[in-house]
N, C-alpha and C. Protein backbone atom coordinates (compact mmCIF):
# COMPACT_ATOMS: atom_id res chain seq x y z
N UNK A 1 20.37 0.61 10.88
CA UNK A 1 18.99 0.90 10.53
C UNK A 1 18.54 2.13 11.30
N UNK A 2 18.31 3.00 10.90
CA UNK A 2 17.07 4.31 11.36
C UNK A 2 16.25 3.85 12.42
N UNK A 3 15.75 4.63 13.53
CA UNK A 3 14.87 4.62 13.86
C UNK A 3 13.92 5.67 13.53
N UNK A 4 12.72 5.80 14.16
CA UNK A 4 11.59 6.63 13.37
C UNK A 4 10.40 6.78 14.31
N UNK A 5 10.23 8.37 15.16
CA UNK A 5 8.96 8.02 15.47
C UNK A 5 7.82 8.63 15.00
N UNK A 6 7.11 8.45 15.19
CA UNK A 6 5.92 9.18 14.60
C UNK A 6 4.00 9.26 15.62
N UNK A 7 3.40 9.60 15.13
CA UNK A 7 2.59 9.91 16.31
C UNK A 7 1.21 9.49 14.97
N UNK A 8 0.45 7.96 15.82
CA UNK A 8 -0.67 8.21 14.58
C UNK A 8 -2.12 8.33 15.17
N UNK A 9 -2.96 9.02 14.73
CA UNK A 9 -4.61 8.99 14.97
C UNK A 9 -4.87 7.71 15.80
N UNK A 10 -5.69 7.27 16.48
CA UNK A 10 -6.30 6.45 16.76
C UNK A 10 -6.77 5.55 15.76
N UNK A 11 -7.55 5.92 14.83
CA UNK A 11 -8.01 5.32 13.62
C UNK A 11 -6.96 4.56 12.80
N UNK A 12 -5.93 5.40 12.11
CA UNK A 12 -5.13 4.71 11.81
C UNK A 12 -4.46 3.69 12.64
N UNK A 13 -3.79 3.64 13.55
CA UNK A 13 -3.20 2.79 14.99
C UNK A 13 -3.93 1.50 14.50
N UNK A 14 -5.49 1.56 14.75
CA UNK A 14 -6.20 0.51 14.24
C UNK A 14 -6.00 -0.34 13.12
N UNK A 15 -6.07 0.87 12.46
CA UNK A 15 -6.26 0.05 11.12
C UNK A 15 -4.79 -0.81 10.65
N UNK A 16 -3.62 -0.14 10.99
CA UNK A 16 -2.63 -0.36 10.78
C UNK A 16 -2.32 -1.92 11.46
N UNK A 17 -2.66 -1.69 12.86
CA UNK A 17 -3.51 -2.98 13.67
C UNK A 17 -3.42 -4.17 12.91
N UNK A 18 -4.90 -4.27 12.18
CA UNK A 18 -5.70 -5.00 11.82
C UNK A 18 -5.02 -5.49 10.31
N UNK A 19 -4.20 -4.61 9.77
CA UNK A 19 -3.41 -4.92 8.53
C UNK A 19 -2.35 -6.29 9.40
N UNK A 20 -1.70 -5.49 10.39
CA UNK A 20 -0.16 -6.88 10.52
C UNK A 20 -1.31 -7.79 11.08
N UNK A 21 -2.14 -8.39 11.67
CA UNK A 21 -3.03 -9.02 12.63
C UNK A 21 -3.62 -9.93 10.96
N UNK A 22 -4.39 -9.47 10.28
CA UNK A 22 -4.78 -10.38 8.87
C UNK A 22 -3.22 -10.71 7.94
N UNK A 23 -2.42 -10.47 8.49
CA UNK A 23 -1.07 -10.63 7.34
C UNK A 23 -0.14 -11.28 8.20
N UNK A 24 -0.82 -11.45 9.66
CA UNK A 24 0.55 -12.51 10.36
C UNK A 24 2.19 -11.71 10.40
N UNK A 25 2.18 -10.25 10.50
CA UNK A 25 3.28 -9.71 10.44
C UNK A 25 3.36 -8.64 11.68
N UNK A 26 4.75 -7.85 11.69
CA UNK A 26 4.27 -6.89 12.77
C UNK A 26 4.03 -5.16 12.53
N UNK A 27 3.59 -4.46 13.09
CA UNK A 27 3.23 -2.96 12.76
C UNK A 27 4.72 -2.38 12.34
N UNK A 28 5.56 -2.90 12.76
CA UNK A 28 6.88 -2.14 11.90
C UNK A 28 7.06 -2.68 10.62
N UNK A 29 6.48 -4.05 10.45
CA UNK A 29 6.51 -4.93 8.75
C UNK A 29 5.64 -4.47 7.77
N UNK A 30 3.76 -3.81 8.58
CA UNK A 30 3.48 -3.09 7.54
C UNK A 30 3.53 -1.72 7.06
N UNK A 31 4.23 -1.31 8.45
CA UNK A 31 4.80 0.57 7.74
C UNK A 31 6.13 0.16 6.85
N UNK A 32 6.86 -0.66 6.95
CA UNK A 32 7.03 -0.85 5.79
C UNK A 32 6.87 -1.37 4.62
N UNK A 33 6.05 -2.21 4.17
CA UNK A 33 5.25 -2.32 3.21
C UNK A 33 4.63 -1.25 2.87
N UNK A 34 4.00 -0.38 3.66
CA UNK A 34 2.75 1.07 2.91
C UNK A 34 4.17 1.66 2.50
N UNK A 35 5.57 1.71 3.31
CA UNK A 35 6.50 2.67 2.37
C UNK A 35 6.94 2.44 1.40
N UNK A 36 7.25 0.62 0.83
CA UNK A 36 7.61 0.59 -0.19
C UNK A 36 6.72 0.58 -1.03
N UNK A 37 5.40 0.59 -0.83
CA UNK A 37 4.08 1.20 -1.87
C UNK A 37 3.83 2.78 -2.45
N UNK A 38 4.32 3.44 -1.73
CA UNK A 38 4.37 5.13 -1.49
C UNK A 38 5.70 5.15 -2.09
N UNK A 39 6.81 4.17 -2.57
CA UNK A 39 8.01 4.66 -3.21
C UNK A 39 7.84 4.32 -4.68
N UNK A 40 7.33 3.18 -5.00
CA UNK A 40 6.56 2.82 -6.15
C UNK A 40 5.37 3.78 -6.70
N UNK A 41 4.34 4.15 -6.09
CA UNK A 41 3.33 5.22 -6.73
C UNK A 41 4.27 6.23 -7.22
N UNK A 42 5.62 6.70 -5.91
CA UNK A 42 6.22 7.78 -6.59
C UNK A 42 6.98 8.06 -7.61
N UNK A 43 7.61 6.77 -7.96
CA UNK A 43 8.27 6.41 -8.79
C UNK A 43 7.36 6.86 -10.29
N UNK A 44 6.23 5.62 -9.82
CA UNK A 44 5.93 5.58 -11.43
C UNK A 44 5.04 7.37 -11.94
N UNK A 45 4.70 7.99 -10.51
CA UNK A 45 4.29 9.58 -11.17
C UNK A 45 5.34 10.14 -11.43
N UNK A 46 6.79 10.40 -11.02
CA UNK A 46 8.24 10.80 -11.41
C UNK A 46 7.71 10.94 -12.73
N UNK A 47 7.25 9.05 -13.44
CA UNK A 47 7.41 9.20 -14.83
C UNK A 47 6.56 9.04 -15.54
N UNK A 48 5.27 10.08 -14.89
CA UNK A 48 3.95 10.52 -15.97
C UNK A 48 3.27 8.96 -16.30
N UNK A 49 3.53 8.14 -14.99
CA UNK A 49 1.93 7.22 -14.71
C UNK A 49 1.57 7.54 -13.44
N UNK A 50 0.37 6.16 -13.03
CA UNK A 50 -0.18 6.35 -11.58
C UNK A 50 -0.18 4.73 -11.35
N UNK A 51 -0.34 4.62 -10.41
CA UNK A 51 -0.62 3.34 -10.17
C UNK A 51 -2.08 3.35 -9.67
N UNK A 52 -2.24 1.76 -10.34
CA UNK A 52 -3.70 0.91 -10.50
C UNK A 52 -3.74 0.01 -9.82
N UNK A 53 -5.18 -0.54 -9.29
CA UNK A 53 -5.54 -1.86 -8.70
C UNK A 53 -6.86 -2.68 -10.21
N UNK A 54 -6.23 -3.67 -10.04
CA UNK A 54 -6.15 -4.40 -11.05
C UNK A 54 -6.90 -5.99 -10.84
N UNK A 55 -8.22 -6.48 -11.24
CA UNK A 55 -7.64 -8.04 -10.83
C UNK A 55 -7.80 -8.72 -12.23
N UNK A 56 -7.72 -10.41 -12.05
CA UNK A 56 -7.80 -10.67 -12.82
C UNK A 56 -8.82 -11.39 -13.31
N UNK A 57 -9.42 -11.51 -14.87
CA UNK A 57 -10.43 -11.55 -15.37
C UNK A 57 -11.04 -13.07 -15.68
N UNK A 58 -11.19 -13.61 -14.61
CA UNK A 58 -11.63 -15.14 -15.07
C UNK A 58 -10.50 -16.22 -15.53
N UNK A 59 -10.67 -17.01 -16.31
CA UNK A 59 -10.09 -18.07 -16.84
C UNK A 59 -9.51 -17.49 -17.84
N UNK A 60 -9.77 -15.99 -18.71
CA UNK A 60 -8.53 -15.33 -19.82
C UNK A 60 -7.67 -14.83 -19.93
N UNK A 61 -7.09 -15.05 -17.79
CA UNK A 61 -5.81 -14.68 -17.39
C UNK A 61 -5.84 -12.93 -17.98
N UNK A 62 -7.06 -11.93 -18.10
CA UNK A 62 -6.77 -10.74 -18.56
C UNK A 62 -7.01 -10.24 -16.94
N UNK A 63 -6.16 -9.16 -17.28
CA UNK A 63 -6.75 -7.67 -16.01
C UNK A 63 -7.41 -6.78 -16.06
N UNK A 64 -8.36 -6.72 -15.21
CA UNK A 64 -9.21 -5.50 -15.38
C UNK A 64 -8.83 -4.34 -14.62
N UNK A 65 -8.85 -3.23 -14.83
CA UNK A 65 -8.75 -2.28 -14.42
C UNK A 65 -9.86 -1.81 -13.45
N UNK A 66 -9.66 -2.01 -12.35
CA UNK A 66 -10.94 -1.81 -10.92
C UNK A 66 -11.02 -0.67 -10.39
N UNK A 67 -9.88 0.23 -10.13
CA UNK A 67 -9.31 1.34 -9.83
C UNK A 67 -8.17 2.07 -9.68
N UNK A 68 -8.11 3.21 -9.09
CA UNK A 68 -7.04 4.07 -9.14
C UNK A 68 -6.67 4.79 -7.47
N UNK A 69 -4.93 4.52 -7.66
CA UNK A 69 -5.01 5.29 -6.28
C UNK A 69 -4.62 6.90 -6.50
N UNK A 70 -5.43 7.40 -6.03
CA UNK A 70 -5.04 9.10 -5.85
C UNK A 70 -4.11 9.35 -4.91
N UNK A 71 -3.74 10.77 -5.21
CA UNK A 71 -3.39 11.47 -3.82
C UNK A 71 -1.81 10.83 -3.05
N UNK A 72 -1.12 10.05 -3.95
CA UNK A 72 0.28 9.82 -3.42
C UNK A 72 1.20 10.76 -4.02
């Protein structure tokens, strides 16, 4: 396995924090999770989509379309 360092804001540090801390995991479990999210957005722009946040619509099991992530 790789190692990897990197140097983050204060802000982020936090936030990154507060992600493994509500998810019961550790800061190396959710940098990887945000990477395999950032390999997926890239994926699906490769092939002329984007990825969406989505929930779902009541009891008609439909999805709504809530938003969009930019900028990956």
């Amino acid at each position: 396995m790789s190692r990897l360092t990197i140097n983050l804001s204060h802000e982020i540090d936090q936030k990154l924090t507060d992600i493994a801390n509500r998810n019961g995991i550790t800061k190396a479990e959710a940098m990887r999770k945000a990477f395999a999210l950032l390999a997926v957005a890239d994926s699906l722009k490769q092939r002329g989509n984007s990825l969406g946040i989505v929930r779902e619509n009541g009891n008609e099991h439909r999805l709504e379309v809530v938003g969009s992530v930019i900028g990956l």
